[in-house]
Every structure is written in C-alpha cells, then in structure tokens.
PDB file of N, CA and C in Angstrom:
ATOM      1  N   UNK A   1      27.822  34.215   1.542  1.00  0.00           N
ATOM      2  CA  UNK A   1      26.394  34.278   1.651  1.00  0.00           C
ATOM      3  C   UNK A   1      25.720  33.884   0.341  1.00  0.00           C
ATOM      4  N   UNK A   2      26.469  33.950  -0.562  1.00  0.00           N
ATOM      5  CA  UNK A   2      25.376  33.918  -2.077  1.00  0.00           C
ATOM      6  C   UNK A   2      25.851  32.459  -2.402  1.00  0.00           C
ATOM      7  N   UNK A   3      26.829  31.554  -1.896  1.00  0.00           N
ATOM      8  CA  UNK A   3      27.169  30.135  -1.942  1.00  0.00           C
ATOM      9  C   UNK A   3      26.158  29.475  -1.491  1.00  0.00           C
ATOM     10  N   UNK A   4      25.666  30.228  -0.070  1.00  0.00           N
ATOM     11  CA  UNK A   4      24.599  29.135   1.194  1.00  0.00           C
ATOM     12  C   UNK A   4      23.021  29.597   0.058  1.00  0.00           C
ATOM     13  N   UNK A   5      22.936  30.568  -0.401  1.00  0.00           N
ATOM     14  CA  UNK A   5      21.750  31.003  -0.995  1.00  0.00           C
ATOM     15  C   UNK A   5      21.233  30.131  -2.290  1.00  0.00           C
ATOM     16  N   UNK A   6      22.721  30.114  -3.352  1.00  0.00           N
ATOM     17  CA  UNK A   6      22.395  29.259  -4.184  1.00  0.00           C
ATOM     18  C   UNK A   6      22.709  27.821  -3.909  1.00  0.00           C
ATOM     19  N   UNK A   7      22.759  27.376  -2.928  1.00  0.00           N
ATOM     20  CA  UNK A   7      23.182  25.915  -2.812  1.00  0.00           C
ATOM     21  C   UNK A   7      21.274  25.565  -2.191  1.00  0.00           C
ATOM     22  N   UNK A   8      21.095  26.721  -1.475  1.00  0.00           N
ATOM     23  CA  UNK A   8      19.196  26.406  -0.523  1.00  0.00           C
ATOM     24  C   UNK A   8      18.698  26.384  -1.970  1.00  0.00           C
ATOM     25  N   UNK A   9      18.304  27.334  -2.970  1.00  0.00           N
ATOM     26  CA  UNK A   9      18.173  27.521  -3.812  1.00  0.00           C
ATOM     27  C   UNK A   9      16.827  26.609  -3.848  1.00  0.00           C
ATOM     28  N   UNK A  10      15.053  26.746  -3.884  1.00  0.00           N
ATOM     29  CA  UNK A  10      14.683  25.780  -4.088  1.00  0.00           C
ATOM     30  C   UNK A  10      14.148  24.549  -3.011  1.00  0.00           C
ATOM     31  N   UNK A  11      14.862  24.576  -1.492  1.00  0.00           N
ATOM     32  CA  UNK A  11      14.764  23.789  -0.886  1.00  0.00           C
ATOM     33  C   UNK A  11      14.139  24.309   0.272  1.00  0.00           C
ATOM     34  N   UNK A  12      13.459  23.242   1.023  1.00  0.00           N
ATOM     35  CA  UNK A  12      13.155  23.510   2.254  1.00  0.00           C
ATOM     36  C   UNK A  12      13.627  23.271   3.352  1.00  0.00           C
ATOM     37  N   UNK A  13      13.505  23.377   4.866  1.00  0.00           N
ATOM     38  CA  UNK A  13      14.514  22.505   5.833  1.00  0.00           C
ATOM     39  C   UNK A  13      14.783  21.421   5.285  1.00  0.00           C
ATOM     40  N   UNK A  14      16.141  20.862   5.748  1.00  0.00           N
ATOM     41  CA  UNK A  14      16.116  19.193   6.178  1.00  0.00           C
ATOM     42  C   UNK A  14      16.506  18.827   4.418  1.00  0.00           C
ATOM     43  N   UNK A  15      16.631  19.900   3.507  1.00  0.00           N
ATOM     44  CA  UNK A  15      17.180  19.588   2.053  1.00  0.00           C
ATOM     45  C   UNK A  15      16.068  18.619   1.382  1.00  0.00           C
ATOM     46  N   UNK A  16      14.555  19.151   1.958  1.00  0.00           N
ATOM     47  CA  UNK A  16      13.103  18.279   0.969  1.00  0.00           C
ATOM     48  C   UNK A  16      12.898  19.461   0.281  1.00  0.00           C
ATOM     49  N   UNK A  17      12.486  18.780  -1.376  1.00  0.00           N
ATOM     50  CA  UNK A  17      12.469  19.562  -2.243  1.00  0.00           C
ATOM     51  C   UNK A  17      11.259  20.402  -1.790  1.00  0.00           C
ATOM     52  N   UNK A  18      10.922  21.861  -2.187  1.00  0.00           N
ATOM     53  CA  UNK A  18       9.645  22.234  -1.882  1.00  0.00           C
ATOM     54  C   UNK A  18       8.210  22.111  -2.432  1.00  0.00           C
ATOM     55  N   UNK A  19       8.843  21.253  -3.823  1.00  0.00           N
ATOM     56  CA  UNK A  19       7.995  20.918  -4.914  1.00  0.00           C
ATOM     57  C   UNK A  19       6.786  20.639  -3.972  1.00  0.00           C
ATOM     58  N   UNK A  20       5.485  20.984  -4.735  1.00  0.00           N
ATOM     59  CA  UNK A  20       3.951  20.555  -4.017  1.00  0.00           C
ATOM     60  C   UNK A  20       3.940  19.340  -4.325  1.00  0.00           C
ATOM     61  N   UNK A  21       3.116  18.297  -3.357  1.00  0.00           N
ATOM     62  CA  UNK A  21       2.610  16.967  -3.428  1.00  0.00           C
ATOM     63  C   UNK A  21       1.722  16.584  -4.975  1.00  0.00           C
ATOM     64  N   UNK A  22       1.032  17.854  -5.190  1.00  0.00           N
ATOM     65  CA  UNK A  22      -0.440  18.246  -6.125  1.00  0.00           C
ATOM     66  C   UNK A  22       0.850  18.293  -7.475  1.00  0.00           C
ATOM     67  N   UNK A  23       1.808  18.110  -7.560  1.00  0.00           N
ATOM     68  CA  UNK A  23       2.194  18.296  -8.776  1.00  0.00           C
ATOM     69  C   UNK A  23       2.728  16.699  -9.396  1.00  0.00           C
ATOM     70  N   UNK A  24       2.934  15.561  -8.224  1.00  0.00           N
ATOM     71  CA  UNK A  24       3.156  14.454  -8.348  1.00  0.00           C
ATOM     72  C   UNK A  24       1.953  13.718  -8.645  1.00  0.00           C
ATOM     73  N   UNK A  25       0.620  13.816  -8.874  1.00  0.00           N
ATOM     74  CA  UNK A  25      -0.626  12.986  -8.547  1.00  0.00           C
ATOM     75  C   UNK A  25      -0.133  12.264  -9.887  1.00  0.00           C
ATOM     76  N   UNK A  26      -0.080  12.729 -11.185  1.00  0.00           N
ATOM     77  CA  UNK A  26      -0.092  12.049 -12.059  1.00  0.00           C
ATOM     78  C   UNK A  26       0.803  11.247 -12.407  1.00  0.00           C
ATOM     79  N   UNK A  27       1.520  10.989 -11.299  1.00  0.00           N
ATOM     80  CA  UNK A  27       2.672   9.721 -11.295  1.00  0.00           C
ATOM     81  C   UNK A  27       2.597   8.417 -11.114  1.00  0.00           C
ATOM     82  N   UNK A  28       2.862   7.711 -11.339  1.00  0.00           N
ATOM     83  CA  UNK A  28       2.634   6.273 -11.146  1.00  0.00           C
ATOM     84  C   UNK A  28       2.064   5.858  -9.284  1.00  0.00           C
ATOM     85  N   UNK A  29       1.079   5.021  -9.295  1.00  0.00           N
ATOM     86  CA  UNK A  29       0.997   4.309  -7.592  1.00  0.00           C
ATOM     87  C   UNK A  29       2.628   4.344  -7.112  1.00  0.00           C
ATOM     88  N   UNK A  30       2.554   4.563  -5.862  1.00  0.00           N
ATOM     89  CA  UNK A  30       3.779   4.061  -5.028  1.00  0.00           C
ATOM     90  C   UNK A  30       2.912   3.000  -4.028  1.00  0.00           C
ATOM     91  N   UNK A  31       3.979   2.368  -3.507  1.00  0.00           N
ATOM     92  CA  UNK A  31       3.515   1.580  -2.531  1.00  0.00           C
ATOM     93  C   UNK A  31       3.784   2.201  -1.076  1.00  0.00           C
ATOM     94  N   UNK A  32       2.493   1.921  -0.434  1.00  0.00           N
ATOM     95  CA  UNK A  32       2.388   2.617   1.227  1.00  0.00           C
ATOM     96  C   UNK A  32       2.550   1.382   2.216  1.00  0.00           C
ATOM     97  N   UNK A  33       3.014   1.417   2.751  1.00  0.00           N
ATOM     98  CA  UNK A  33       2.711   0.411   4.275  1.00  0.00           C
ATOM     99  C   UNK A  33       1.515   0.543   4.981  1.00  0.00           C
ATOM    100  N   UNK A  34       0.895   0.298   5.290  1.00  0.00           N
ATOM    101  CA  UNK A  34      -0.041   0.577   6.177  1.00  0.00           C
ATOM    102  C   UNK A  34       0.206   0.387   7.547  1.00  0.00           C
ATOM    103  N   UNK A  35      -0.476   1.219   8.457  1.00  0.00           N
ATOM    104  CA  UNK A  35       0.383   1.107   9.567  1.00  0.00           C
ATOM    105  C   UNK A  35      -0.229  -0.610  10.566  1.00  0.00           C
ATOM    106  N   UNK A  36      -0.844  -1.057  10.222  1.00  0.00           N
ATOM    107  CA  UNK A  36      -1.231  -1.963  10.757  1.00  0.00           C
ATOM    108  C   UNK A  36      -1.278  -3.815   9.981  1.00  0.00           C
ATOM    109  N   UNK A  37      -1.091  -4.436  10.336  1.00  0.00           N
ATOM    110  CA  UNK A  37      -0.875  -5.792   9.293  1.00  0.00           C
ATOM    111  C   UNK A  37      -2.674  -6.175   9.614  1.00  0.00           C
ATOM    112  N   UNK A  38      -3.013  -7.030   8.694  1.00  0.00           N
ATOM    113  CA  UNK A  38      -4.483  -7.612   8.564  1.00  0.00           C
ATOM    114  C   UNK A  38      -4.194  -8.998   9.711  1.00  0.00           C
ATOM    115  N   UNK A  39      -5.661  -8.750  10.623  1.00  0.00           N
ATOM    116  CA  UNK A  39      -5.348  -9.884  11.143  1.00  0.00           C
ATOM    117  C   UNK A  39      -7.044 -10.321  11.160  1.00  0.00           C
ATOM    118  N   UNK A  40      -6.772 -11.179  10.236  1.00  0.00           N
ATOM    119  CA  UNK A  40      -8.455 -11.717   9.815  1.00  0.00           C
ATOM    120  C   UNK A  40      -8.030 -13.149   9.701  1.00  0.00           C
ATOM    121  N   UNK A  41      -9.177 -14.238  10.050  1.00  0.00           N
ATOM    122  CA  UNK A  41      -8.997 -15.532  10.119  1.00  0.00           C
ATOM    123  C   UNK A  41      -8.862 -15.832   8.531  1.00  0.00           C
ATOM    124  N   UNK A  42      -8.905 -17.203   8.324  1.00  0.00           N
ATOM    125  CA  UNK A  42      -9.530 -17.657   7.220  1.00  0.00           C
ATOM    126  C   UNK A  42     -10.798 -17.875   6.936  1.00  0.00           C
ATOM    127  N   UNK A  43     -11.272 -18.113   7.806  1.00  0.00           N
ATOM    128  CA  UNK A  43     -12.616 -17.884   7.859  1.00  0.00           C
ATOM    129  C   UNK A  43     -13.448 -16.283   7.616  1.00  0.00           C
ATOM    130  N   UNK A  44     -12.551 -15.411   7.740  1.00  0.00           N
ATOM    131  CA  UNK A  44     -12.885 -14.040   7.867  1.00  0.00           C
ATOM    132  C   UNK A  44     -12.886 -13.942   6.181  1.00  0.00           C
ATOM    133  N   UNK A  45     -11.333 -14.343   5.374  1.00  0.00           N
ATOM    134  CA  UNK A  45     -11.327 -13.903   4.399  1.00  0.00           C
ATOM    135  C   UNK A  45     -12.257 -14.895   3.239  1.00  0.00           C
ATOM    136  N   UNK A  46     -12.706 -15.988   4.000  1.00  0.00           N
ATOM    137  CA  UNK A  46     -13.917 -16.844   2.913  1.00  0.00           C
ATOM    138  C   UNK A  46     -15.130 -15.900   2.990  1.00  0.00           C
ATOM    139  N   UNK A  47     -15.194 -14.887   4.013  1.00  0.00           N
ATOM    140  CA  UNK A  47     -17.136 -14.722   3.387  1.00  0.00           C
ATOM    141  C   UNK A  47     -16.307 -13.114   3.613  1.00  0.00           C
ATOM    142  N   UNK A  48     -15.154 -12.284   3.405  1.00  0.00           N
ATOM    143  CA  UNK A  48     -15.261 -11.328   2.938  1.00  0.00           C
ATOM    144  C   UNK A  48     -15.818 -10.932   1.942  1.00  0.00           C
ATOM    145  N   UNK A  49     -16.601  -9.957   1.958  1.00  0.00           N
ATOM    146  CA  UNK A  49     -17.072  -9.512   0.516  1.00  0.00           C
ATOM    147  C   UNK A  49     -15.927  -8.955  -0.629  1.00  0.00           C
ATOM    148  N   UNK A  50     -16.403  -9.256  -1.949  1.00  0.00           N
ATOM    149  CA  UNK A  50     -15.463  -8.702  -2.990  1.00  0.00           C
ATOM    150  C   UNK A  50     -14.819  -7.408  -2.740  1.00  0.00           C
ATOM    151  N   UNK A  51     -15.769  -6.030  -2.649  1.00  0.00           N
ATOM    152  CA  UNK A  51     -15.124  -5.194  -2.666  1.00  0.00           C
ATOM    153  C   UNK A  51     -13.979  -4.781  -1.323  1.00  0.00           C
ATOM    154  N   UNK A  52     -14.563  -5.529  -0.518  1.00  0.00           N
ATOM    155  CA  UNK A  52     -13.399  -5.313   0.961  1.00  0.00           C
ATOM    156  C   UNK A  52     -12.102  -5.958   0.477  1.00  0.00           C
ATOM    157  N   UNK A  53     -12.084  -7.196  -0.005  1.00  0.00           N
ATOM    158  CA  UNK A  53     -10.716  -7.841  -0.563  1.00  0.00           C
ATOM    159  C   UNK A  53      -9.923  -7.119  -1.414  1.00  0.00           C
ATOM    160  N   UNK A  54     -11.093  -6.377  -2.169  1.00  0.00           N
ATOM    161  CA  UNK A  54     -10.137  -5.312  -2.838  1.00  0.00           C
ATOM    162  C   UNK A  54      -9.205  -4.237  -2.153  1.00  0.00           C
ATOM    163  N   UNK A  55     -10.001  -3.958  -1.753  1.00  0.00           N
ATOM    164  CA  UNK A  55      -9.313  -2.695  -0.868  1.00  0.00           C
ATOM    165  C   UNK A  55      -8.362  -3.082   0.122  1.00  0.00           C
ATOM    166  N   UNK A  56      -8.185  -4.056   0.496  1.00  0.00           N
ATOM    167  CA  UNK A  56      -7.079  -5.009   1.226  1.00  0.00           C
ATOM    168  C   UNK A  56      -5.784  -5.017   0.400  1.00  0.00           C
ATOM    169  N   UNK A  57      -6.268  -5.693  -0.633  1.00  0.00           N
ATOM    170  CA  UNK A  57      -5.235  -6.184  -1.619  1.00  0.00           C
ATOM    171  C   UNK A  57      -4.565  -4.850  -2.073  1.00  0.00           C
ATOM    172  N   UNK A  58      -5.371  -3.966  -2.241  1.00  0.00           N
ATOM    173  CA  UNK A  58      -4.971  -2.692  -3.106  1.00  0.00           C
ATOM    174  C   UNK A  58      -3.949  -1.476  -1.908  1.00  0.00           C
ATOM    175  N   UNK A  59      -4.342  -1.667  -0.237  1.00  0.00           N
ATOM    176  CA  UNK A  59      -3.998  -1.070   0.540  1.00  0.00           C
ATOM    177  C   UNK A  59      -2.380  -1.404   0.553  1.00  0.00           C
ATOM    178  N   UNK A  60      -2.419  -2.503   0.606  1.00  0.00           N
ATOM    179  CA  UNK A  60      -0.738  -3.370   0.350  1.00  0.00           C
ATOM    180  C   UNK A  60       0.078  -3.278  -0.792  1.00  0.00           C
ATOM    181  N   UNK A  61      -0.573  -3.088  -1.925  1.00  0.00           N
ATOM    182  CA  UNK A  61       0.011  -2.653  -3.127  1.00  0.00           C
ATOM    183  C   UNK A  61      -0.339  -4.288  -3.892  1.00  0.00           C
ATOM    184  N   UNK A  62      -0.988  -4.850  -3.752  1.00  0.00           N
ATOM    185  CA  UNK A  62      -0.952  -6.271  -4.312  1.00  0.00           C
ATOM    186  C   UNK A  62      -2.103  -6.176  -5.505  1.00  0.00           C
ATOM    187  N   UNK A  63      -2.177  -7.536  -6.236  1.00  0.00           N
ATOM    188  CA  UNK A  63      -2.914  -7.336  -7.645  1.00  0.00           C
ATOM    189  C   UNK A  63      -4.495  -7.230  -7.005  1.00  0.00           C
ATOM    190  N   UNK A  64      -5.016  -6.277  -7.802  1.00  0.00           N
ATOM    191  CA  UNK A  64      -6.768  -6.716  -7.651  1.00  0.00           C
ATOM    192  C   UNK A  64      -7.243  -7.323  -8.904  1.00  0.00           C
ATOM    193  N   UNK A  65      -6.764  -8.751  -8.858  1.00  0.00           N
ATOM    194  CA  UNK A  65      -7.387  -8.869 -10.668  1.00  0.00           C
ATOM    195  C   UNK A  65      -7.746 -10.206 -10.366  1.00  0.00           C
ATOM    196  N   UNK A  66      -8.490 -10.718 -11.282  1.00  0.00           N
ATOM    197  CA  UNK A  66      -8.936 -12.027 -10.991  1.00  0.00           C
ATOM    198  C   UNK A  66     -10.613 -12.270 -10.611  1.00  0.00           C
ATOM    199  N   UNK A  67     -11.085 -13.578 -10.366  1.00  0.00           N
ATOM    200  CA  UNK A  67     -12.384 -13.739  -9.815  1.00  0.00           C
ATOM    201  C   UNK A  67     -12.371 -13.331  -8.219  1.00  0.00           C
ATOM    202  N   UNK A  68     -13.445 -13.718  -7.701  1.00  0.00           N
ATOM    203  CA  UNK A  68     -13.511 -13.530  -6.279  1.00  0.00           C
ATOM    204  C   UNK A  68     -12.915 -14.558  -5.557  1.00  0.00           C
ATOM    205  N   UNK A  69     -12.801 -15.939  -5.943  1.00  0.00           N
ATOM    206  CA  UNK A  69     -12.127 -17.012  -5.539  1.00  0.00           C
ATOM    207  C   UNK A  69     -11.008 -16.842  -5.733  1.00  0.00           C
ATOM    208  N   UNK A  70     -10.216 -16.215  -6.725  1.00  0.00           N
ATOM    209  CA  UNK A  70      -8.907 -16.264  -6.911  1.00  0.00           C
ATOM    210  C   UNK A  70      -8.570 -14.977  -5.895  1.00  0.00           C
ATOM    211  N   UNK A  71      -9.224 -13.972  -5.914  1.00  0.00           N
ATOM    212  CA  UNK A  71      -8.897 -13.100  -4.859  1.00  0.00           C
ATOM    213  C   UNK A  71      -8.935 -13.552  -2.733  1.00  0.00           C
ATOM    214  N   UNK A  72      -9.700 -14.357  -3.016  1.00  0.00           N
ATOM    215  CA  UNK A  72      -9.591 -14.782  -1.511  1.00  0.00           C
ATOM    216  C   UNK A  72      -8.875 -15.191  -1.245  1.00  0.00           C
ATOM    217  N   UNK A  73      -8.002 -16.472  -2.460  1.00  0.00           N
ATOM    218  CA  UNK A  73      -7.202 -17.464  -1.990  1.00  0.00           C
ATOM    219  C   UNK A  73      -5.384 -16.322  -2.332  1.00  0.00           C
ATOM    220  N   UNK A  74      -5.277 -15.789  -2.959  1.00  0.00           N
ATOM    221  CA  UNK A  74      -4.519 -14.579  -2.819  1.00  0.00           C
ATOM    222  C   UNK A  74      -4.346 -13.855  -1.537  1.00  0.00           C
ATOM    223  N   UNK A  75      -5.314 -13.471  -0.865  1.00  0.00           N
ATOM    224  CA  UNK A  75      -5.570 -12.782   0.223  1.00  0.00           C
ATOM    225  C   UNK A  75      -4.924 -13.924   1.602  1.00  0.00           C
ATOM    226  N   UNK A  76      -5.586 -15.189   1.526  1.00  0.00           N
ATOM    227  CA  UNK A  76      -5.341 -16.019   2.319  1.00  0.00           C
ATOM    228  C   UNK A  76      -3.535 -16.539   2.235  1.00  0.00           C
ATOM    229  N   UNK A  77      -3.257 -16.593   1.121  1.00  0.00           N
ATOM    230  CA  UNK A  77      -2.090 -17.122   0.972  1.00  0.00           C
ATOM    231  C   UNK A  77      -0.645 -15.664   1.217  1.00  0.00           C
ATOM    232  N   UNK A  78      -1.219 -14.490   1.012  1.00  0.00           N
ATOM    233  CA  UNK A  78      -0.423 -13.278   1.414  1.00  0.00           C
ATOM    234  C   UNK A  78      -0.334 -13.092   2.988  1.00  0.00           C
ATOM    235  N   UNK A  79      -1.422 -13.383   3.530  1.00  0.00           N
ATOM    236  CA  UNK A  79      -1.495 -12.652   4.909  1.00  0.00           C
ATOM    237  C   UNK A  79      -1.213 -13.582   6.014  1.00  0.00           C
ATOM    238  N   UNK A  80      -1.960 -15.405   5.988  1.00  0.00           N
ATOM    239  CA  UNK A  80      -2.053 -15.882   6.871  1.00  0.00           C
ATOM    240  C   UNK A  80      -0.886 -17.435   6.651  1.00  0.00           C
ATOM    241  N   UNK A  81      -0.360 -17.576   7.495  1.00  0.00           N
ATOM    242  CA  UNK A  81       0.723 -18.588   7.109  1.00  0.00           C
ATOM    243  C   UNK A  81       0.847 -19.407   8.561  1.00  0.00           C
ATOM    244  N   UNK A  82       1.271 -21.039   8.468  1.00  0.00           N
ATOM    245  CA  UNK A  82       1.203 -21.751   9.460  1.00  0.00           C
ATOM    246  C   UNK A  82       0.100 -21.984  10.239  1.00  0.00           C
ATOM    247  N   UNK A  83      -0.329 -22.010  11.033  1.00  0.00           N
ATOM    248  CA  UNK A  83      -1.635 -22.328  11.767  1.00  0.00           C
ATOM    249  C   UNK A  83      -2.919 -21.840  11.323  1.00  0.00           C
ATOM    250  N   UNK A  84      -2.636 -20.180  10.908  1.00  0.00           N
ATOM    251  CA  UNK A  84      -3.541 -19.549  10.482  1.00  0.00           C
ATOM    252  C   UNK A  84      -4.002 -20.086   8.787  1.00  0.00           C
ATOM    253  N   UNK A  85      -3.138 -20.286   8.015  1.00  0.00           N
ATOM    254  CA  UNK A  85      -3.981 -20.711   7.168  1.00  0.00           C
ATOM    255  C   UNK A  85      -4.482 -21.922   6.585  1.00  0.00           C
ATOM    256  N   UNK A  86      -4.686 -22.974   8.156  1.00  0.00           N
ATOM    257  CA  UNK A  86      -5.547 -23.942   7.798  1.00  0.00           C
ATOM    258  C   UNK A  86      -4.957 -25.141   7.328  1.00  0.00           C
ATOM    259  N   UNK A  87      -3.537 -25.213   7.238  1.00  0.00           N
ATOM    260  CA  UNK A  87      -2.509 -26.424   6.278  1.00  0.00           C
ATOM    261  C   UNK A  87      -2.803 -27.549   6.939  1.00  0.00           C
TER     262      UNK A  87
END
C-alpha cells in the first residue's frame, strides 16, 4: 500500500500531473490547432482588415510581423494553394 501511495504521490487519474494550469501562464506560447482550417477566398484575404489577419496568423501560431501587404500575402500563401490561390 505505501508503494501504490508513493508511486500516485502528486498525481491525478490517468498519471496527469495535478499541477494548476495558472502556474504555467508564464511559459512560453505553445502552439494550438484550431479546430477548424480558414476557408476564405483570396479575395477575402485582400480586403481583410489588419487586425483580423492578425488574429488568423496568430490563431495558427504563425508570424504577425511585417506590413499589411506582407501579412496578406503570408496569409494567402499559408492557407490557399492550387486553384484557390489564383496561380
């Protein structure tokens, strides 16, 4: 019994640490998936506004840096490929 006790020691079901989420904030970004892929024309991402591209770019884990032109054509060249982006 004191083997199974100190081996839990710390843990929760399923052997996840119990550590709080609130103690990781000050850790570096991770990258999330989002549960859905962007499905915007090219045309969608020419008169997106700046700050929406951001939040695109940033949802994916991708750079937000640059002008607004360099961010569209970023956006266009990440998401839309073959027909969709116009070649």
């Amino acid at each position: 019994m004191e083997t199974v006790a100190a081996n839990g020691a710390g843990r929760s079901s399923y052997g996840k640490s119990s550590t709080s989420s609130r103690e990781h904030k000050g850790c570096a970004q991770h990258f999330q998936m989002p549960l859905h892929y962007p499905r915007y024309s090219k045309e969608d991402y020419e008169a997106m506004p700046e700050w929406q591209l951001d939040r695109l770019l940033s949802e994916y884990g991708l750079p937000v840096t640059g002008t607004l032109h360099h961010k569209r054509a970023y956006a266009i060249g990440a998401f839309l490929w073959g027909a969709g982006a116009g070649h």
